[in-house]
N, C-alpha and C. Protein backbone atom coordinates (compact mmCIF):
# COMPACT_ATOMS: atom_id res chain seq x y z
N UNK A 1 6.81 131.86 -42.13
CA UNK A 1 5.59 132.58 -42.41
C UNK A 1 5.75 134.01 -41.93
N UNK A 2 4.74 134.59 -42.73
CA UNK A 2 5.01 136.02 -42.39
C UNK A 2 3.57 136.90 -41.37
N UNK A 3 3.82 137.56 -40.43
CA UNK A 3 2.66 138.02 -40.32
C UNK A 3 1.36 138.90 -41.06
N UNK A 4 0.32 139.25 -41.62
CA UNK A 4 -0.15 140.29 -42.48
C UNK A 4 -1.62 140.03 -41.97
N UNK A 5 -1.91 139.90 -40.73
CA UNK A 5 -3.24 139.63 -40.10
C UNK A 5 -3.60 141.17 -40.03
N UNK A 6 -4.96 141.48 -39.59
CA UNK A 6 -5.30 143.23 -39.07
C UNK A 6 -4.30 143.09 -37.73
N UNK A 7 -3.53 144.34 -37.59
CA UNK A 7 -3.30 144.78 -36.74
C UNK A 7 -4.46 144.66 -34.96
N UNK A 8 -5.28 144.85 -35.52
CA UNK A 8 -6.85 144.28 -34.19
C UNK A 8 -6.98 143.28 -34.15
N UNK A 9 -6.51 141.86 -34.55
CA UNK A 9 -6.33 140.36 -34.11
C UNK A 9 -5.37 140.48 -33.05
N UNK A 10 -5.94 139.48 -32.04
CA UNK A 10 -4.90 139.51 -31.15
C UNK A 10 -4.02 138.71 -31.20
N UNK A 11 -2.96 138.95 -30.50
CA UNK A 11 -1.55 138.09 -30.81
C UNK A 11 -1.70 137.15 -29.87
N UNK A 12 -0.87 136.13 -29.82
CA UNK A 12 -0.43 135.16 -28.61
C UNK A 12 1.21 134.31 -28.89
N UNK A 13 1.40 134.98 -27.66
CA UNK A 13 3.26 134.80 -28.16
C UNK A 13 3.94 133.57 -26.84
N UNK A 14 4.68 132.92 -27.69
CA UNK A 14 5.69 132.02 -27.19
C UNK A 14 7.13 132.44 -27.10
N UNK A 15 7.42 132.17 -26.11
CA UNK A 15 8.74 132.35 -25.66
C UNK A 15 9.73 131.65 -25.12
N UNK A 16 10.61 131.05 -25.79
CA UNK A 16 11.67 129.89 -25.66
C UNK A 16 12.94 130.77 -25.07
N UNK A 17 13.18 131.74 -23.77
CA UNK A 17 14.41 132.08 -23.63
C UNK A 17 15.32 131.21 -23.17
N UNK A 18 16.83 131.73 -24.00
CA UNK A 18 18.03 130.83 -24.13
C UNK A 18 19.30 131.97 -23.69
N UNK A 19 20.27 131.87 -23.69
CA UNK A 19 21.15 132.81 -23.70
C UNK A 19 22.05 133.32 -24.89
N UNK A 20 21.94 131.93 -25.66
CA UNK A 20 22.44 132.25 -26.91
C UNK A 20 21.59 131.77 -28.19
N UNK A 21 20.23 131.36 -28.18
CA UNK A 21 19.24 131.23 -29.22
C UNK A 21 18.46 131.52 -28.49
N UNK A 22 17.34 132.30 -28.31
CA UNK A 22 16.13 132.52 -27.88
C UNK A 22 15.04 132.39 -28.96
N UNK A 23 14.02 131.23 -28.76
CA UNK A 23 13.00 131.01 -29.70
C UNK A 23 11.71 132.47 -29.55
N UNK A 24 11.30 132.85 -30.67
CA UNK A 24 10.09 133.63 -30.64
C UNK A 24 8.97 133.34 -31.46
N UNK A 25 7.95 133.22 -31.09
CA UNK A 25 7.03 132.91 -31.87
C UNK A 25 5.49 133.67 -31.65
N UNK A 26 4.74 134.30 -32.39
CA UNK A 26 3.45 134.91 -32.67
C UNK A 26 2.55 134.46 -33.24
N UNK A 27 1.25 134.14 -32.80
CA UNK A 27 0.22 133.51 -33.32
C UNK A 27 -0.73 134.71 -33.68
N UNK A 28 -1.41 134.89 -34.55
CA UNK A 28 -2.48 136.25 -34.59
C UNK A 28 -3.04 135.41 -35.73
N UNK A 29 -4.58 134.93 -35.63
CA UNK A 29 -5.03 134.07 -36.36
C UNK A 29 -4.68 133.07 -37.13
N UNK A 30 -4.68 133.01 -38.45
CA UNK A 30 -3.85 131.84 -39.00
C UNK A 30 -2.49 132.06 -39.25
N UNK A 31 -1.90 133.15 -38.92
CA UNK A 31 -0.93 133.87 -39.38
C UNK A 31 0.32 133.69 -38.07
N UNK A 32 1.57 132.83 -38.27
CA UNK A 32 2.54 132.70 -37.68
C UNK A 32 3.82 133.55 -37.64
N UNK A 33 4.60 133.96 -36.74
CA UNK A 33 6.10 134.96 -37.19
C UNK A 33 6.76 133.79 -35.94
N UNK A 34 7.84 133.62 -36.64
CA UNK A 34 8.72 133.09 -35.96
C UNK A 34 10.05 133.40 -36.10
N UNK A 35 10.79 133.88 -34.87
CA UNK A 35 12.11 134.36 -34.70
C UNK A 35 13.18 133.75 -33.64
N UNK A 36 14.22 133.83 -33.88
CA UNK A 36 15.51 133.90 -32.84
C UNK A 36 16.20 134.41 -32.47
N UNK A 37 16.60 135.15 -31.45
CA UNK A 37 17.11 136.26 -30.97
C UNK A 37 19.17 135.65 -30.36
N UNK A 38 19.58 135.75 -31.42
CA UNK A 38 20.80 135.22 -30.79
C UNK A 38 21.44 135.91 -30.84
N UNK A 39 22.54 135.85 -29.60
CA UNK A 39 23.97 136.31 -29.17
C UNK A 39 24.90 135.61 -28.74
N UNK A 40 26.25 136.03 -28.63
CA UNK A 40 27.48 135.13 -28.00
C UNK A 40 28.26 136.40 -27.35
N UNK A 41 28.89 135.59 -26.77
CA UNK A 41 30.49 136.91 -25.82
C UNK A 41 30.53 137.49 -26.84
N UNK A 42 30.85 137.28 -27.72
CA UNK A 42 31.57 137.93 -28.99
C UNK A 42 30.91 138.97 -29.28
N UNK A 43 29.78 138.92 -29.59
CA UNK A 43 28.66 139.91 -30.28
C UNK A 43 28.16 141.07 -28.86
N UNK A 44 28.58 140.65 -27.83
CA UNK A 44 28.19 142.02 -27.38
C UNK A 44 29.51 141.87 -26.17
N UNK A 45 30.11 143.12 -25.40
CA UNK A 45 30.98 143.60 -24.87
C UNK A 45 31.01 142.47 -23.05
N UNK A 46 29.80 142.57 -22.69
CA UNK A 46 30.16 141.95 -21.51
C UNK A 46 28.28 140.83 -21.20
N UNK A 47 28.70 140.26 -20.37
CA UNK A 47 27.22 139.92 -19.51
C UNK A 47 25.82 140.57 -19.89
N UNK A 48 26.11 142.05 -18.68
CA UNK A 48 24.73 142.46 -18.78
C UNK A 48 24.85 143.13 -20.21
N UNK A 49 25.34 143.41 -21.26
CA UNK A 49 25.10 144.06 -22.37
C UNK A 49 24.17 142.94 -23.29
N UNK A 50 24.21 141.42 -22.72
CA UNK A 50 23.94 140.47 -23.65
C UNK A 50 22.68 140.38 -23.41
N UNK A 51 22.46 140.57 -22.32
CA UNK A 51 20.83 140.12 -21.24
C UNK A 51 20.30 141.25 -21.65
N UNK A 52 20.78 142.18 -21.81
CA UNK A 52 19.81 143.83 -22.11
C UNK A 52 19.03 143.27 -23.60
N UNK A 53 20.59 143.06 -24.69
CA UNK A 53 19.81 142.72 -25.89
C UNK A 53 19.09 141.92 -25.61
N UNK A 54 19.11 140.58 -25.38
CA UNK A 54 17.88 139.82 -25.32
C UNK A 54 16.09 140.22 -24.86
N UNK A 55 16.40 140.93 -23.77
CA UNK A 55 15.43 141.24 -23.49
C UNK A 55 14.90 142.52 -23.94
N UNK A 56 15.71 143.45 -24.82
CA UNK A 56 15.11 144.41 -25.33
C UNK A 56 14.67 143.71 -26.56
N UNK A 57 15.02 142.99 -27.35
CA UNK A 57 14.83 142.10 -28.26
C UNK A 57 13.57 141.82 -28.45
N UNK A 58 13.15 141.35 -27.64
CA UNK A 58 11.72 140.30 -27.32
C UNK A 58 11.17 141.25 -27.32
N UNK A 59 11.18 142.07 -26.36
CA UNK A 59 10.09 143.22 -26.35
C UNK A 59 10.03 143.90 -27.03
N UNK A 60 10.76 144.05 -28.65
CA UNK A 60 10.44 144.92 -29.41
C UNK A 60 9.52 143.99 -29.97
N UNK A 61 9.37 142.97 -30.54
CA UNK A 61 8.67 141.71 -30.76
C UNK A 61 7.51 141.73 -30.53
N UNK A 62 7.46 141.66 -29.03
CA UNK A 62 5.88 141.79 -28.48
C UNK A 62 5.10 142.51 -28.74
N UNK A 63 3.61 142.59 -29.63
CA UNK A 63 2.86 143.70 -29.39
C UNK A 63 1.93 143.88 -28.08
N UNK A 64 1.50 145.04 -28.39
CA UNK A 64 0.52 145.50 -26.95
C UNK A 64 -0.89 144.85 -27.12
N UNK A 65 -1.28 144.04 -28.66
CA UNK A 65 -2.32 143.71 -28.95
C UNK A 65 -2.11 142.45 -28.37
N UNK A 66 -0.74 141.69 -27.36
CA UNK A 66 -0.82 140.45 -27.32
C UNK A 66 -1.54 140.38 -26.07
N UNK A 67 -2.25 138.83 -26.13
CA UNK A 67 -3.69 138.50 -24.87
C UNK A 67 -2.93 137.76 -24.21
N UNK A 68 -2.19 136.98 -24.50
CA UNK A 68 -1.22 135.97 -23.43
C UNK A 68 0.03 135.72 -24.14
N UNK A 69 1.14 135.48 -22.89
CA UNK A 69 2.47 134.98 -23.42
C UNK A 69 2.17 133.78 -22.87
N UNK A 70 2.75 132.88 -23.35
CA UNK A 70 3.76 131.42 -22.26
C UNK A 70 5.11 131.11 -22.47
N UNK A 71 5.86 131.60 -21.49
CA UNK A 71 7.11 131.17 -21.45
C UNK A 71 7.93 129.74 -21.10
N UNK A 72 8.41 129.31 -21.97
CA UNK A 72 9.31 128.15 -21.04
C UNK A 72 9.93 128.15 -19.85
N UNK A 73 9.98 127.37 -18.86
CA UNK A 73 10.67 127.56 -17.65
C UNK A 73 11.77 127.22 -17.65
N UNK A 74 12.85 127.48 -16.74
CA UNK A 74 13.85 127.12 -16.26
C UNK A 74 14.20 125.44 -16.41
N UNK A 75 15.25 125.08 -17.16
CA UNK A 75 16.25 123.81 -16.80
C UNK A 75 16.44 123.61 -15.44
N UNK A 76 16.25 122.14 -15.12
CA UNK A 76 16.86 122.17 -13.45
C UNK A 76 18.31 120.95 -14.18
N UNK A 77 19.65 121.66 -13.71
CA UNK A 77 21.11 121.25 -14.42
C UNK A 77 21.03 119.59 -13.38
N UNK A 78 21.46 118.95 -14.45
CA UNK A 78 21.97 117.89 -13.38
C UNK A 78 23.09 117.34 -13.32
N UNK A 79 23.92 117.95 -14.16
CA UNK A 79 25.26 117.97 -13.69
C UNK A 79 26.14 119.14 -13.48
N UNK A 80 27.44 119.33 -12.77
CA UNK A 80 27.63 120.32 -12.28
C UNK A 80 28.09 121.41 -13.20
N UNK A 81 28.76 120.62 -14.63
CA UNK A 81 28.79 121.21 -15.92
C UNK A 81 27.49 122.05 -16.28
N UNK A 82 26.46 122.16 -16.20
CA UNK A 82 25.58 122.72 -16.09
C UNK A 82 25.36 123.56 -15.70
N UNK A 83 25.59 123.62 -14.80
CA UNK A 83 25.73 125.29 -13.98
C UNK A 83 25.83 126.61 -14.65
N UNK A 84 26.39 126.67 -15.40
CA UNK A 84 26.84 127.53 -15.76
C UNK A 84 25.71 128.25 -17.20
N UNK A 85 25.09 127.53 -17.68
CA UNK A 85 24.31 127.31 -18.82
C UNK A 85 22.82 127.27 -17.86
N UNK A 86 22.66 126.87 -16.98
CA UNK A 86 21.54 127.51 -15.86
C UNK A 86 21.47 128.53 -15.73
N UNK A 87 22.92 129.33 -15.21
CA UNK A 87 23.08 130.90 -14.58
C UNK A 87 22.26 131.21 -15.84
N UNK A 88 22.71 131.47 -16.05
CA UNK A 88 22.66 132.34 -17.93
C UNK A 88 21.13 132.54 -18.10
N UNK A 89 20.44 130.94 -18.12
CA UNK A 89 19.55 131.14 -19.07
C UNK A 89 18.40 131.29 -17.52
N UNK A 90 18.61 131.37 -16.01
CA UNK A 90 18.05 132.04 -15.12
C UNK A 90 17.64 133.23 -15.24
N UNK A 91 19.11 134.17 -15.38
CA UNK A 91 19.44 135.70 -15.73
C UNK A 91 18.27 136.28 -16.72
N UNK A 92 18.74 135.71 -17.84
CA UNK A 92 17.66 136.05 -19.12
C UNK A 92 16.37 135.85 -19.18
N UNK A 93 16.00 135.07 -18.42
CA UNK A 93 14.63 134.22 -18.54
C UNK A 93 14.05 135.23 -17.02
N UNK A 94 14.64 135.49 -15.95
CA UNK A 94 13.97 136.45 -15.16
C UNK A 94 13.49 138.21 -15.78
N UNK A 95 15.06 138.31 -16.46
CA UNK A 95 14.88 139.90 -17.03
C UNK A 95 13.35 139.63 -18.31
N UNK A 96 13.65 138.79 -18.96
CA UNK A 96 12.27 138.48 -19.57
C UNK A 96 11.06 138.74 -19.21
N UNK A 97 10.83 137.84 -18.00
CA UNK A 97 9.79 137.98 -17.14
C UNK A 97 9.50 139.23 -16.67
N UNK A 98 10.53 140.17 -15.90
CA UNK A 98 9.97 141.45 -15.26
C UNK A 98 9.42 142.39 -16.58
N UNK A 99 10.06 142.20 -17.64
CA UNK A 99 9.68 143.23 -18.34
C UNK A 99 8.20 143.09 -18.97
N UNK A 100 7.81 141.22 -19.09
CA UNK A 100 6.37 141.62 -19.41
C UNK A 100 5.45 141.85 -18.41
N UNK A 101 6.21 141.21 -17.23
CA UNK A 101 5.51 142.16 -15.60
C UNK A 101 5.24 143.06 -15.52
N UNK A 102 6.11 143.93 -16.17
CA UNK A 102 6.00 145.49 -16.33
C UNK A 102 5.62 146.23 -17.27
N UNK A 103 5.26 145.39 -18.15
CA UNK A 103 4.23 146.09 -19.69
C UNK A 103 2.88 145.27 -19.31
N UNK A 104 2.78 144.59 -18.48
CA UNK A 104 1.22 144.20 -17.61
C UNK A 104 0.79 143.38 -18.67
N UNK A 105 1.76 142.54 -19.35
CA UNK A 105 1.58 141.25 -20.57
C UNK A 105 1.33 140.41 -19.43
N UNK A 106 -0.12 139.41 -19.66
CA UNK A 106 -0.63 137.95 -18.81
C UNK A 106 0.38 137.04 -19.41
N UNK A 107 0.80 136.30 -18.73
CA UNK A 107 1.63 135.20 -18.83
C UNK A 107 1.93 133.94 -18.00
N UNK A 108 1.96 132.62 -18.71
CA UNK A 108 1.88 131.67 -17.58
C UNK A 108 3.68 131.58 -18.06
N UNK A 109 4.05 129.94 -17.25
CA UNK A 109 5.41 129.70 -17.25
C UNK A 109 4.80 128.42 -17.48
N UNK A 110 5.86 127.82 -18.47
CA UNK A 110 5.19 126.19 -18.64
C UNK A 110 6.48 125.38 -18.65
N UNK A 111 6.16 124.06 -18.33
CA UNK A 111 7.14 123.46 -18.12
C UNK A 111 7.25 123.04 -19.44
N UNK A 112 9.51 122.48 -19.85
CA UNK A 112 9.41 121.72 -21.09
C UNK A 112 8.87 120.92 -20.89
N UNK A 113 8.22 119.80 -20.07
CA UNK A 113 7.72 118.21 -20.58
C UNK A 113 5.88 118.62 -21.05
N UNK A 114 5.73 120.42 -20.55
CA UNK A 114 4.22 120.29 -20.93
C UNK A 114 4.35 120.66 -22.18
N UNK A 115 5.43 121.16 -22.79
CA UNK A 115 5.52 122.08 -23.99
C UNK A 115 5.75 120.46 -25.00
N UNK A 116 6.82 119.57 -24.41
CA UNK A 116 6.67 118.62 -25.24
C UNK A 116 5.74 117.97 -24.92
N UNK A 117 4.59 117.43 -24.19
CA UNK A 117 2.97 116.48 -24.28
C UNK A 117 2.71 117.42 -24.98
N UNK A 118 2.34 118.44 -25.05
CA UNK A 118 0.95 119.41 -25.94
C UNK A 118 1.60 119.21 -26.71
N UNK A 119 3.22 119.09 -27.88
CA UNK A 119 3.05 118.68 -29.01
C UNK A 119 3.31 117.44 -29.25
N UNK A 120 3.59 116.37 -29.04
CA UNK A 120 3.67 115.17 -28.97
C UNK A 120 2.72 113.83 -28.69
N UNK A 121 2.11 114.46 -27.01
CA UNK A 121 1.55 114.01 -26.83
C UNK A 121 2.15 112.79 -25.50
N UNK A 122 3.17 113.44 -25.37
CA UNK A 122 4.22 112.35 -24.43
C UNK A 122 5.38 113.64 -23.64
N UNK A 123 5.43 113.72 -22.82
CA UNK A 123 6.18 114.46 -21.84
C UNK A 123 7.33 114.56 -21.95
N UNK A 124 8.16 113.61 -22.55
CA UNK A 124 9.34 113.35 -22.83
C UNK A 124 9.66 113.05 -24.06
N UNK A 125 10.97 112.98 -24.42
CA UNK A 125 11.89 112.77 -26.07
C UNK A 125 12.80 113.27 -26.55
N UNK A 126 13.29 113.43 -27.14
CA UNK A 126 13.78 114.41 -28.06
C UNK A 126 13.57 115.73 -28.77
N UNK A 127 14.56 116.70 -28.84
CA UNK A 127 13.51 118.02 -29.15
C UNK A 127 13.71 117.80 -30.43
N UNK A 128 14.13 117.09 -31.46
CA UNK A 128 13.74 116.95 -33.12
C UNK A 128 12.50 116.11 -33.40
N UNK A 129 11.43 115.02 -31.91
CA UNK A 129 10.31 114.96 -31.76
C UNK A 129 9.40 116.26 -32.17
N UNK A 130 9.99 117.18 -31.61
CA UNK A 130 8.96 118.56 -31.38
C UNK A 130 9.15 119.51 -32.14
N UNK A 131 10.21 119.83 -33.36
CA UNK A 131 10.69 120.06 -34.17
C UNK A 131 9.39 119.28 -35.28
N UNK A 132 9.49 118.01 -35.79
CA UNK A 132 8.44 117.32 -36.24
C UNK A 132 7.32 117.54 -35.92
N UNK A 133 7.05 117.31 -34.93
CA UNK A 133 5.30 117.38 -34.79
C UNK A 133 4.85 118.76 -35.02
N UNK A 134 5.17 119.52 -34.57
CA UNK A 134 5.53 121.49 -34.97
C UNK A 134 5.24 121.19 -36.67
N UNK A 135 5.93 120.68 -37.48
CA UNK A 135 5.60 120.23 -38.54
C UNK A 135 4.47 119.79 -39.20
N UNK A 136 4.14 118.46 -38.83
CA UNK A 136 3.04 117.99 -39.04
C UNK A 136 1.89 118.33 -38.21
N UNK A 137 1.45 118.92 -37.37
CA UNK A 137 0.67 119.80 -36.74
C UNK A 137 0.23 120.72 -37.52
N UNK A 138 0.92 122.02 -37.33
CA UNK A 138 0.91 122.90 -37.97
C UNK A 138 1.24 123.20 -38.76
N UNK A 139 1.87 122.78 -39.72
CA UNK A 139 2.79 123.01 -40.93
C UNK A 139 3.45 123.93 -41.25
N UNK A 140 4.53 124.06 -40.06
CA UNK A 140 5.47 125.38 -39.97
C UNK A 140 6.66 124.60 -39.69
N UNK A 141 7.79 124.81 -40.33
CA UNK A 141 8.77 124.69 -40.35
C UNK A 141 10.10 125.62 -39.45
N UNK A 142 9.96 125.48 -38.08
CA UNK A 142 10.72 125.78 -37.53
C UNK A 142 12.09 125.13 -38.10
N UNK A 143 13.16 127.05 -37.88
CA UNK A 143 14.39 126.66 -37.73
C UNK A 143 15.48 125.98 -36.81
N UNK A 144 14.73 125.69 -35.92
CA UNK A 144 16.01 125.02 -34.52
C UNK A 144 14.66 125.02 -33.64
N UNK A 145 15.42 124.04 -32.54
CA UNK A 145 14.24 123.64 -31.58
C UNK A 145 13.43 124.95 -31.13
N UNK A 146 14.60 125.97 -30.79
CA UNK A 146 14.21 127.37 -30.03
C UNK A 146 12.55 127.30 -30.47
N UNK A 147 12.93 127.41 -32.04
CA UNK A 147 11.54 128.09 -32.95
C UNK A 147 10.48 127.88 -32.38
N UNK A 148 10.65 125.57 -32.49
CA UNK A 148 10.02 124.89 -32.79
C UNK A 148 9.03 125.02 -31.00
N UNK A 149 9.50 125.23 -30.34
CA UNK A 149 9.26 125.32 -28.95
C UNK A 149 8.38 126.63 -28.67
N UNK A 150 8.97 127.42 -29.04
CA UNK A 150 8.17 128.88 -28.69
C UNK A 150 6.93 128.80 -30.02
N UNK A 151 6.91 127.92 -31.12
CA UNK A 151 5.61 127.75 -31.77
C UNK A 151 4.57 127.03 -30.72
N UNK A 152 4.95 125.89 -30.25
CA UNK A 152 4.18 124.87 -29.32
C UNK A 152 3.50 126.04 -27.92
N UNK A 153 4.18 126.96 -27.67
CA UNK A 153 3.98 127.98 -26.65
C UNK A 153 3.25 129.18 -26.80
N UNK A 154 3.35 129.23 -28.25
CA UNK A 154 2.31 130.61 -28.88
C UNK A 154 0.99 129.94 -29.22
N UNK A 155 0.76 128.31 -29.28
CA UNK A 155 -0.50 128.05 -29.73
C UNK A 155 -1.07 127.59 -28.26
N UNK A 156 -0.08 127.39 -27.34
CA UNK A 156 -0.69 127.18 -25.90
C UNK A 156 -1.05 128.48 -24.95
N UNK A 157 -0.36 129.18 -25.65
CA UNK A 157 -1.05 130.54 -24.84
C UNK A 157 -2.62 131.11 -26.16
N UNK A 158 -2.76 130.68 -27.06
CA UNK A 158 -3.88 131.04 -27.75
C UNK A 158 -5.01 130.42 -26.75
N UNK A 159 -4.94 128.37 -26.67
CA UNK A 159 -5.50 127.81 -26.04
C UNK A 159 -6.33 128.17 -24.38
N UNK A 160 -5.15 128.71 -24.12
CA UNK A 160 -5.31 129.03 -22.38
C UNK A 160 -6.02 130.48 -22.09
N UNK A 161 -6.13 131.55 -23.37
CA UNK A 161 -6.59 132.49 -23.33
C UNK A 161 -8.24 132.18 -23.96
N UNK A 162 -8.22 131.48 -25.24
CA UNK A 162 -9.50 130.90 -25.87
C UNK A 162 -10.33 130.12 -25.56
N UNK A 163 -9.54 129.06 -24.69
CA UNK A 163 -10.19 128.01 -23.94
C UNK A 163 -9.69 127.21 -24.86
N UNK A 164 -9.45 125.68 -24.54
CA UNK A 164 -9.20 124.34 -25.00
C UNK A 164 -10.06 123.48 -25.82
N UNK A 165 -11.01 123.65 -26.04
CA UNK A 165 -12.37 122.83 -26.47
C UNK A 165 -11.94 122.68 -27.99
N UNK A 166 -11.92 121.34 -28.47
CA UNK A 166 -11.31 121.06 -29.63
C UNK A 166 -10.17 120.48 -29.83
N UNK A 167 -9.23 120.58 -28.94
CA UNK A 167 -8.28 119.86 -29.02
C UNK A 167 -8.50 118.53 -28.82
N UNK A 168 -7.02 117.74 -28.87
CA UNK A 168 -6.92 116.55 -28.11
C UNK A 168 -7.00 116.89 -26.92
N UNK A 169 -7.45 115.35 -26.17
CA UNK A 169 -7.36 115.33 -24.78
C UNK A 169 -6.12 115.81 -24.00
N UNK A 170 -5.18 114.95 -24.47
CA UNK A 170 -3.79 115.33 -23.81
C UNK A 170 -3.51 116.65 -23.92
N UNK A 171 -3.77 117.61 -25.12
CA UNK A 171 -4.00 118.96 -25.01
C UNK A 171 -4.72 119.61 -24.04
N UNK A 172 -6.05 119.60 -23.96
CA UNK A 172 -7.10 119.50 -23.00
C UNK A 172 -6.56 119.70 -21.87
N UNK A 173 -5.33 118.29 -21.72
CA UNK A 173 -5.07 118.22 -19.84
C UNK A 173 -3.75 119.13 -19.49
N UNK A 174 -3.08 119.14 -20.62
CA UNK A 174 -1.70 120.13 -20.57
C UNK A 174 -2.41 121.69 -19.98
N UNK A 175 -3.44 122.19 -20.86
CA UNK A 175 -3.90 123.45 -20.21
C UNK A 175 -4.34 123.24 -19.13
N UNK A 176 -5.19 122.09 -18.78
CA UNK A 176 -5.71 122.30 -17.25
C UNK A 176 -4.63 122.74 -16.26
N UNK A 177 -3.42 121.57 -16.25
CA UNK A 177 -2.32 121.47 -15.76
C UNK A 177 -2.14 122.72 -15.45
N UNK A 178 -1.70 123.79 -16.63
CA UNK A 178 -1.19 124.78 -16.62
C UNK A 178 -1.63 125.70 -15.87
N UNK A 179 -2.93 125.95 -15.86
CA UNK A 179 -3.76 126.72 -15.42
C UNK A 179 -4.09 126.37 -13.90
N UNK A 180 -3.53 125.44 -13.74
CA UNK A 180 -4.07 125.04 -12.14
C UNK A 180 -3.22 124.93 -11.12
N UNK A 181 -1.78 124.93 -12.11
CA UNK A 181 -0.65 124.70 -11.21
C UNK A 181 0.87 125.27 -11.59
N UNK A 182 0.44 126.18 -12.67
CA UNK A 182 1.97 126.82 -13.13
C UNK A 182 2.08 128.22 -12.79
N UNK A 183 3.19 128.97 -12.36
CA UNK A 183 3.39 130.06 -12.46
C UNK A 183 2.18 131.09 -13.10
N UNK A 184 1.74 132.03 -12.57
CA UNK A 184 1.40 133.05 -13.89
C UNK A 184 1.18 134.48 -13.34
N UNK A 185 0.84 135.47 -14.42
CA UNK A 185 1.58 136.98 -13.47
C UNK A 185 0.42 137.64 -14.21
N UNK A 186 0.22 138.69 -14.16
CA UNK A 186 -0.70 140.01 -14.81
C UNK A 186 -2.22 139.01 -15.26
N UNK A 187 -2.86 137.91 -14.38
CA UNK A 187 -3.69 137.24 -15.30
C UNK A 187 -4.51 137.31 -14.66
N UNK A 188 -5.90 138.53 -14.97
CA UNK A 188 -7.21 138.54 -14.42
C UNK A 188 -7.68 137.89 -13.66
């Protein structure tokens, strides 16, 4: 989908950072944009050249008309193979953060199992679960989980800025959750 809302609707953006797919997603009334911001070694010269793009990336993305982000949080690795795919998506996912710290964007941090209950309805699964329901929900066809994730995150930051009333319950309790016990930065 494409965006073509007034420019004076406000946005509400999801954010799936990755190190090498980063999900993006924009809500501004009925009107969805969904993107991925990818890189590899290859495509840029070192480390911090990769983390710059990413995060200059996003923020070209973001408008100033947006009322809330929600970002995905951090993987906790549980094996030691992991590590490494932690660093990374730590790195990116902090530089993320300071910069909407620093454009004074409200933002919570949500966990994946809340990102998968609010679309599922179950905390846990598979991310081609959430891929689907992203689907039949909304009827947007995310390209890769990234998408499908930072959609579930742009309609939970609409929620958390609009208030919840209307949803399902399990929706309902995902925002409480959120709001009562997650991360959040620049939020009145």
């Amino acid at each position: 989908m494409t965006d073509k809302s007034p420019v004076t609707e406000p946005a509400y953006v999801g954010l799936d950072v990755s190190l090498t797919a980063t999900g993006f997603s924009m809500k501004r009334g009925n009107e969805l944009t969904m993107q991925t911001v990818k890189t590899t070694p290859r495509t840029r010269p070192n480390d911090l050249e990769r983390l710059r793009h990413i995060r200059e990336s996003l923020m070209a993305l973001v408008p100033d008309s947006t009322r809330m982000v929600c970002v995905e949080d951090f993987f906790v690795p549980h094996k030691p193979s992991q590590m490494g795919a932690a660093k990374g998506l730590i790195m990116a996912g902090t530089l993320v953060r300071v910069a909407l710290l620093e454009r004074g964007m409200p933002f919570y941090v949500v966990s994946p199992s809340q990102i998968k209950k609010y679309a599922t309805g179950k905390g846990n699964g598979p991310k081609s679960l959430v891929v689907r329901e992203v689907y039949k929900r909304w009827g947007v066809d995310a390209r890769d989980d990234n998408q499908a994730d930072a959609c579930v995150l742009a309609h939970m930051a609409e929620a958390i800025h609009r208030g919840a009333d209307g949803l399902h319950k399990y929706q309902q309790d995902v925002v409480k959750k959120v709001l009562a016990e997650r991360p959040s930065y620049n939020v009145g």
